[in-house]
C-alpha atoms as a PDB file:
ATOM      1  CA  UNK A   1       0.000   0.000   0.000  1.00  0.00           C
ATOM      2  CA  UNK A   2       1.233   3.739  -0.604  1.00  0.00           C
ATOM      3  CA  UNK A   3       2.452   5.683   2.271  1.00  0.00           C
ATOM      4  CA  UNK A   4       0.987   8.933   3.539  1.00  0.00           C
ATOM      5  CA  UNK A   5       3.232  12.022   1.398  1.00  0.00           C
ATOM      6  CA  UNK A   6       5.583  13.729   3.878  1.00  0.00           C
ATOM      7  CA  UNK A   7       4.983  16.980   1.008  1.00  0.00           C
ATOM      8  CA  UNK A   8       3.346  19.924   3.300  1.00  0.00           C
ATOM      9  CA  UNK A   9       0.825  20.235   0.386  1.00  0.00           C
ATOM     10  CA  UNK A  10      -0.978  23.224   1.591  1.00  0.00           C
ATOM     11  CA  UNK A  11       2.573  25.097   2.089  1.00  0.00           C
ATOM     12  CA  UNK A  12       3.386  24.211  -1.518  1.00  0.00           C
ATOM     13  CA  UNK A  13      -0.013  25.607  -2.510  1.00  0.00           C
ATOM     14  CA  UNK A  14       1.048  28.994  -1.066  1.00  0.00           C
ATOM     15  CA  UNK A  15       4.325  28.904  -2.966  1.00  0.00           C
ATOM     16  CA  UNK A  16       4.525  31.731  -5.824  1.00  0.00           C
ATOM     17  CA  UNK A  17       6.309  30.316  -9.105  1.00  0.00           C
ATOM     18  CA  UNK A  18       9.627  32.218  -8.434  1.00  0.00           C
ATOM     19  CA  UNK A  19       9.961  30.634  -4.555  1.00  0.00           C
ATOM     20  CA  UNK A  20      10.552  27.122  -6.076  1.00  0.00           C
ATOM     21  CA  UNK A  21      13.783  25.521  -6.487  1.00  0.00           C
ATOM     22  CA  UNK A  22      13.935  24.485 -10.042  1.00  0.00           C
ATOM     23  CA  UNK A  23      17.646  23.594 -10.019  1.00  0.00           C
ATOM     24  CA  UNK A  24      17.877  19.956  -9.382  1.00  0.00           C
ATOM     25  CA  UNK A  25      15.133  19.590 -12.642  1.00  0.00           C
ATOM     26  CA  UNK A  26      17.190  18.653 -15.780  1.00  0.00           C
ATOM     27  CA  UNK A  27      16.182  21.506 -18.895  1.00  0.00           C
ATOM     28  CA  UNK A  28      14.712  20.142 -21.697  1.00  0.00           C
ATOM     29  CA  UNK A  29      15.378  21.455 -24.888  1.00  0.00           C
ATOM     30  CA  UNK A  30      13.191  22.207 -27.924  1.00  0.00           C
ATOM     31  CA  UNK A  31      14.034  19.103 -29.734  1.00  0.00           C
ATOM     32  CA  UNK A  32      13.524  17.202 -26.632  1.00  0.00           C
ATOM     33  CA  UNK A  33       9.999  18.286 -26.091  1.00  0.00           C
ATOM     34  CA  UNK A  34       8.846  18.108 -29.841  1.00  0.00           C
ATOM     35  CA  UNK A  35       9.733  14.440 -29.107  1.00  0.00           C
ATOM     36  CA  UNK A  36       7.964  13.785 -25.805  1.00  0.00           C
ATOM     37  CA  UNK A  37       4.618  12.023 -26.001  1.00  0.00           C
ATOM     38  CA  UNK A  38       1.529  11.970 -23.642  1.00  0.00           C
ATOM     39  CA  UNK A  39       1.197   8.818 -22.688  1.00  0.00           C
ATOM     40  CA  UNK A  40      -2.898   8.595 -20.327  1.00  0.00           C
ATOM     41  CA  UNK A  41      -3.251   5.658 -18.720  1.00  0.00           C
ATOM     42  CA  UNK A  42      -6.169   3.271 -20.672  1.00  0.00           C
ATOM     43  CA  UNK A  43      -9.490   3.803 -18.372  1.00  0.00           C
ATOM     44  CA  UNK A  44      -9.959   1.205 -15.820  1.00  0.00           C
ATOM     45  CA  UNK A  45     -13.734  -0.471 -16.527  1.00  0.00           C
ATOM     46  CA  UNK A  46     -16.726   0.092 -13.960  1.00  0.00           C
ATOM     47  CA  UNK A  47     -17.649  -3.185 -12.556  1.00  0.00           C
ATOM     48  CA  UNK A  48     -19.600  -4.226  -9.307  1.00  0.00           C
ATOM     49  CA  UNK A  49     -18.733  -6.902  -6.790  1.00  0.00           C
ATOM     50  CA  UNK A  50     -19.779  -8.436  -3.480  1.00  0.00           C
ATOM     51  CA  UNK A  51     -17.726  -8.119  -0.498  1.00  0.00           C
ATOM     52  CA  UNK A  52     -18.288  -9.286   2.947  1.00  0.00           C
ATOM     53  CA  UNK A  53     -19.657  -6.267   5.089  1.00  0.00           C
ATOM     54  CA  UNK A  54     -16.167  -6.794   7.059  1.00  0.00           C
ATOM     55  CA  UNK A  55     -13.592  -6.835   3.995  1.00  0.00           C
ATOM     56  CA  UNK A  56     -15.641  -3.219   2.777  1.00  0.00           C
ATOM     57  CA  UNK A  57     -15.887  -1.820   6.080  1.00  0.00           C
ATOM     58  CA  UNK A  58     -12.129  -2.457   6.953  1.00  0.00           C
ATOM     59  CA  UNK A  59     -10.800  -0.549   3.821  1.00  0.00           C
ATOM     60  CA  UNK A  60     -13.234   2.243   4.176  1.00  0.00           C
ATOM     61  CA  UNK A  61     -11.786   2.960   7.722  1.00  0.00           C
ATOM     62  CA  UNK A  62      -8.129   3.049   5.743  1.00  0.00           C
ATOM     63  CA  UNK A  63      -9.538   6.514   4.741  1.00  0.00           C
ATOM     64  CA  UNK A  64     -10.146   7.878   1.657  1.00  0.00           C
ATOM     65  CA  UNK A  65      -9.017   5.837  -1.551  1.00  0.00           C
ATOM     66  CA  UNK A  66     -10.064   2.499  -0.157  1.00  0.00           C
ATOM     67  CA  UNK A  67     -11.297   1.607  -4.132  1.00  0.00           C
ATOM     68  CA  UNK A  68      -7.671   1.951  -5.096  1.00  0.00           C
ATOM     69  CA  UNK A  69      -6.768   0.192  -2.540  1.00  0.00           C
ATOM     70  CA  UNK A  70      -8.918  -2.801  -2.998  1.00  0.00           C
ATOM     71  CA  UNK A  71      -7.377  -2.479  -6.640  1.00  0.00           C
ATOM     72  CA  UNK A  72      -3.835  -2.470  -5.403  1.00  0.00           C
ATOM     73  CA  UNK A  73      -4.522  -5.728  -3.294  1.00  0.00           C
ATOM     74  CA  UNK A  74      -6.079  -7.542  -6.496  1.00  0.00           C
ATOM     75  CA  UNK A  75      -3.146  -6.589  -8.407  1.00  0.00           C
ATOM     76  CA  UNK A  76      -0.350  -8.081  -5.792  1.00  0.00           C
ATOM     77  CA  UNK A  77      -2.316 -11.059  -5.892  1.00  0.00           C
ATOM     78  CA  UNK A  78      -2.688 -11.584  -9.365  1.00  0.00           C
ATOM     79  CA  UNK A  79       1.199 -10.836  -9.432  1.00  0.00           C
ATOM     80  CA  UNK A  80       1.827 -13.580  -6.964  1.00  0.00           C
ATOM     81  CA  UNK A  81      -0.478 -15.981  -8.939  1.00  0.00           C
ATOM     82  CA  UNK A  82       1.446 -15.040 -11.920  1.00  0.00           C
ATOM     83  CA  UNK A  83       4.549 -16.382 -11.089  1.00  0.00           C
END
């Protein structure tokens, strides 16, 4: 599962464009970008399932996300029955 960010978010929100330190960011040059692609990530289909009351209740009180989650657990075990 993902940890919590350790970025002060709101702090960063506050933050005018010339108070960030740009310098560790590599420039990219024109020929560079003309080359860069957007790559969006293909749309993950709607589907409904049954879960035990307990299994739904238990990720909900992980906090917000909890679809993800459940998403991120079916994924590790799909891994793990992959190999």
């Amino acid at each position: 599962m993902q940890t919590k960010s350790k970025t002060n978010l709101k702090k960063l929100k506050r933050m005018r464009d010339e108070e960030i330190d740009f310098s560790d960011i590599p420039a990219v040059d024109p020929k560079q970008f003309k080359k860069m692609v957007i790559r969006m990530p293909a749309p993950k289909p709607l589907v409904s399932i049954r879960l035990d009351p307990e299994v739904l209740d238990w990720f909900k009180k992980q906090g917000k996300g909890y679809q993800t989650r459940i998403n991120s657990v079916l994924r590790g075990y799909v891994k793990a029955q992959s190999h």
